[in-house]
N, C-alpha and C. Protein backbone atom coordinates (compact mmCIF):
# COMPACT_ATOMS: atom_id res chain seq x y z
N UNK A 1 -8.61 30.10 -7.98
CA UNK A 1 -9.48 29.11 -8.55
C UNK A 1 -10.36 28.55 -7.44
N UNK A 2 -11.90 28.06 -7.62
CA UNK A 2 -12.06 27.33 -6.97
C UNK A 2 -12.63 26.37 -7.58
N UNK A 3 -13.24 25.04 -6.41
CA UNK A 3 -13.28 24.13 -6.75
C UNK A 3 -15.30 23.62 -6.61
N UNK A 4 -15.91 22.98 -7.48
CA UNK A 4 -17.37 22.86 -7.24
C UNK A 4 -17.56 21.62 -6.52
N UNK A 5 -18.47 21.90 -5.25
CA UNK A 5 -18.90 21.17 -4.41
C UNK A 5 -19.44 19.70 -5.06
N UNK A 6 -19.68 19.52 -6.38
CA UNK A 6 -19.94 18.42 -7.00
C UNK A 6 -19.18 17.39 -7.12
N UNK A 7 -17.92 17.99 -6.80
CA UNK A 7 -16.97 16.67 -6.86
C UNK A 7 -16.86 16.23 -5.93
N UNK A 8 -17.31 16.88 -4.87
CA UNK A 8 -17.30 15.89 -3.90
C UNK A 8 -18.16 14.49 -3.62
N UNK A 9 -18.99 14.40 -3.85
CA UNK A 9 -19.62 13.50 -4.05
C UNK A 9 -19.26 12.11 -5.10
N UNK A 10 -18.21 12.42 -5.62
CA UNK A 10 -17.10 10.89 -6.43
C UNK A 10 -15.89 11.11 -5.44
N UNK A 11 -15.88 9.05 -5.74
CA UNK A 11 -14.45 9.12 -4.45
C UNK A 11 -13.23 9.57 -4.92
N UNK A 12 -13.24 9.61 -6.13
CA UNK A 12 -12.29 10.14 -7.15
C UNK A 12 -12.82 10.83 -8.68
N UNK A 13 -11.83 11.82 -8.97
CA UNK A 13 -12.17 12.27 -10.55
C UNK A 13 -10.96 12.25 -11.35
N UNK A 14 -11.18 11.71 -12.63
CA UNK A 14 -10.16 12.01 -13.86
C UNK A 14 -9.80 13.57 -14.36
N UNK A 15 -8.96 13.77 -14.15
CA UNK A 15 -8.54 15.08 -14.53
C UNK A 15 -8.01 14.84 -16.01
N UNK A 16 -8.42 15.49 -17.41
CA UNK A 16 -7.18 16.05 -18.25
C UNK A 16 -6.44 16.71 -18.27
N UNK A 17 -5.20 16.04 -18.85
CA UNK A 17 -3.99 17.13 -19.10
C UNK A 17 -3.11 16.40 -20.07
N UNK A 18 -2.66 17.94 -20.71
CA UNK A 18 -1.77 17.60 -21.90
C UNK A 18 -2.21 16.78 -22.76
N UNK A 19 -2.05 16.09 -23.63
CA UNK A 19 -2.39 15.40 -24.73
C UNK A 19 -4.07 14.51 -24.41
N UNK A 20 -4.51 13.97 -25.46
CA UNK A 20 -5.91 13.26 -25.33
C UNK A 20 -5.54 11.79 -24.57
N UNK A 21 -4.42 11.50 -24.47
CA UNK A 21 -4.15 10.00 -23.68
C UNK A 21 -3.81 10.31 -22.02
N UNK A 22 -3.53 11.72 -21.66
CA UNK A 22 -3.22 11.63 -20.33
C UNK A 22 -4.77 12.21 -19.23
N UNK A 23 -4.40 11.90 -17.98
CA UNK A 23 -5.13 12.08 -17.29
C UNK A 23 -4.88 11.78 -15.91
N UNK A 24 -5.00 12.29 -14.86
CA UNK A 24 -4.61 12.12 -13.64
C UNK A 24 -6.00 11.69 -13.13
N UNK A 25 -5.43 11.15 -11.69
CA UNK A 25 -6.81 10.67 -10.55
C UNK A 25 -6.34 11.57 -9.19
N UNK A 26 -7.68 12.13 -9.05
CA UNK A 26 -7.72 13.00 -7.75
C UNK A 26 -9.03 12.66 -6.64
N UNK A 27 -8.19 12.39 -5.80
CA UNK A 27 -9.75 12.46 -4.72
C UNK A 27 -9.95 14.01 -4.54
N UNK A 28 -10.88 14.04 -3.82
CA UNK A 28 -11.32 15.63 -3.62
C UNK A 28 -10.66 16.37 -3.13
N UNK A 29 -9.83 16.11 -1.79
CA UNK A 29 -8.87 16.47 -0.82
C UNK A 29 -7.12 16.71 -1.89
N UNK A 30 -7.01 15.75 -2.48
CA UNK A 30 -5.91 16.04 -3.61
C UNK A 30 -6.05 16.91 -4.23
N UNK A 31 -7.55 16.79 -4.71
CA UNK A 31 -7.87 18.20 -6.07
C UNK A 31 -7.50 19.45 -5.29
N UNK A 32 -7.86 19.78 -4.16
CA UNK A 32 -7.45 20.55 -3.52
C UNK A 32 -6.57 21.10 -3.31
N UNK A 33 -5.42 20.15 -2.42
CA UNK A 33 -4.59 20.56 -2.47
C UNK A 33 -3.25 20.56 -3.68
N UNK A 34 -3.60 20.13 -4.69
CA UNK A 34 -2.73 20.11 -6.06
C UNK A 34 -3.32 21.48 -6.15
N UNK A 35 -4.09 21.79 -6.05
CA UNK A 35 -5.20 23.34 -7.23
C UNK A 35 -4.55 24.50 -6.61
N UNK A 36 -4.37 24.36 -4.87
CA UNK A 36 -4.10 25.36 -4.45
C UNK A 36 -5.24 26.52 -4.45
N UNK A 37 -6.66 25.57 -4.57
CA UNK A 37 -7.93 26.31 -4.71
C UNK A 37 -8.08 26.97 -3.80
N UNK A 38 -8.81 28.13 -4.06
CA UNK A 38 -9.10 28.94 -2.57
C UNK A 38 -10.24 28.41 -1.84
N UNK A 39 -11.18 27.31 -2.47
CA UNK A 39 -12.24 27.21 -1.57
C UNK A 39 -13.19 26.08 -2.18
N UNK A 40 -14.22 25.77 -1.75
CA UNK A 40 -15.28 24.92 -2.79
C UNK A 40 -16.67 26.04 -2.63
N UNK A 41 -17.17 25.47 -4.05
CA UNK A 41 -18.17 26.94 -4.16
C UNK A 41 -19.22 25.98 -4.55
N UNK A 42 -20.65 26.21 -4.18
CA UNK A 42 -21.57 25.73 -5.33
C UNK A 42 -21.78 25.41 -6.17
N UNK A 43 -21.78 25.39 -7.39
CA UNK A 43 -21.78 26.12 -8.33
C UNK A 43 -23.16 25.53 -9.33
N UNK A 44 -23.32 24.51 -8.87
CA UNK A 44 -24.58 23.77 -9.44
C UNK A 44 -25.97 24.05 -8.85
N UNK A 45 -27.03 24.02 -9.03
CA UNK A 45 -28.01 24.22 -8.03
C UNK A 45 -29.33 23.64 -8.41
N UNK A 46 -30.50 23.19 -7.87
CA UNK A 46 -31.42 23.03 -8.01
C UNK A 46 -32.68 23.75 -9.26
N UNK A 47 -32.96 23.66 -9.92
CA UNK A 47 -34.17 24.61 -11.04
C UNK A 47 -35.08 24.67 -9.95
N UNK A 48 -35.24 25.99 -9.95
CA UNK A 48 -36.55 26.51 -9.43
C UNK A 48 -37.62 26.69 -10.39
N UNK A 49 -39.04 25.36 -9.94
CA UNK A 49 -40.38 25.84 -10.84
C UNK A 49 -40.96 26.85 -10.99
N UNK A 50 -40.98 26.97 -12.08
CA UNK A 50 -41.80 28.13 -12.77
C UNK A 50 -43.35 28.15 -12.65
């Protein structure tokens, strides 16, 4: 899995899981290492004008 460079930019994110009432808090460095991600990727990018 990896993880998008967008989250870095919040000091924290809500994660879902399991039912519609739960949810965890991850800083970026947590998301990480909970994910066991292999890396942070781009994944968002700028529109280039046409």
């Amino acid at each position: 899995m990896w993880l998008d460079d967008s989250l870095k930019a919040f000091p924290t994110t809500h994660v879902a899981c399991g039912s519609l009432q739960d949810e965890l808090e991850f800083t970026p460095e947590q998301m990480e290492a909970a994910s066991l991600a292999l890396g942070w990727v781009a994944v968002t990018k700028e529109p280039t004008p046409q």
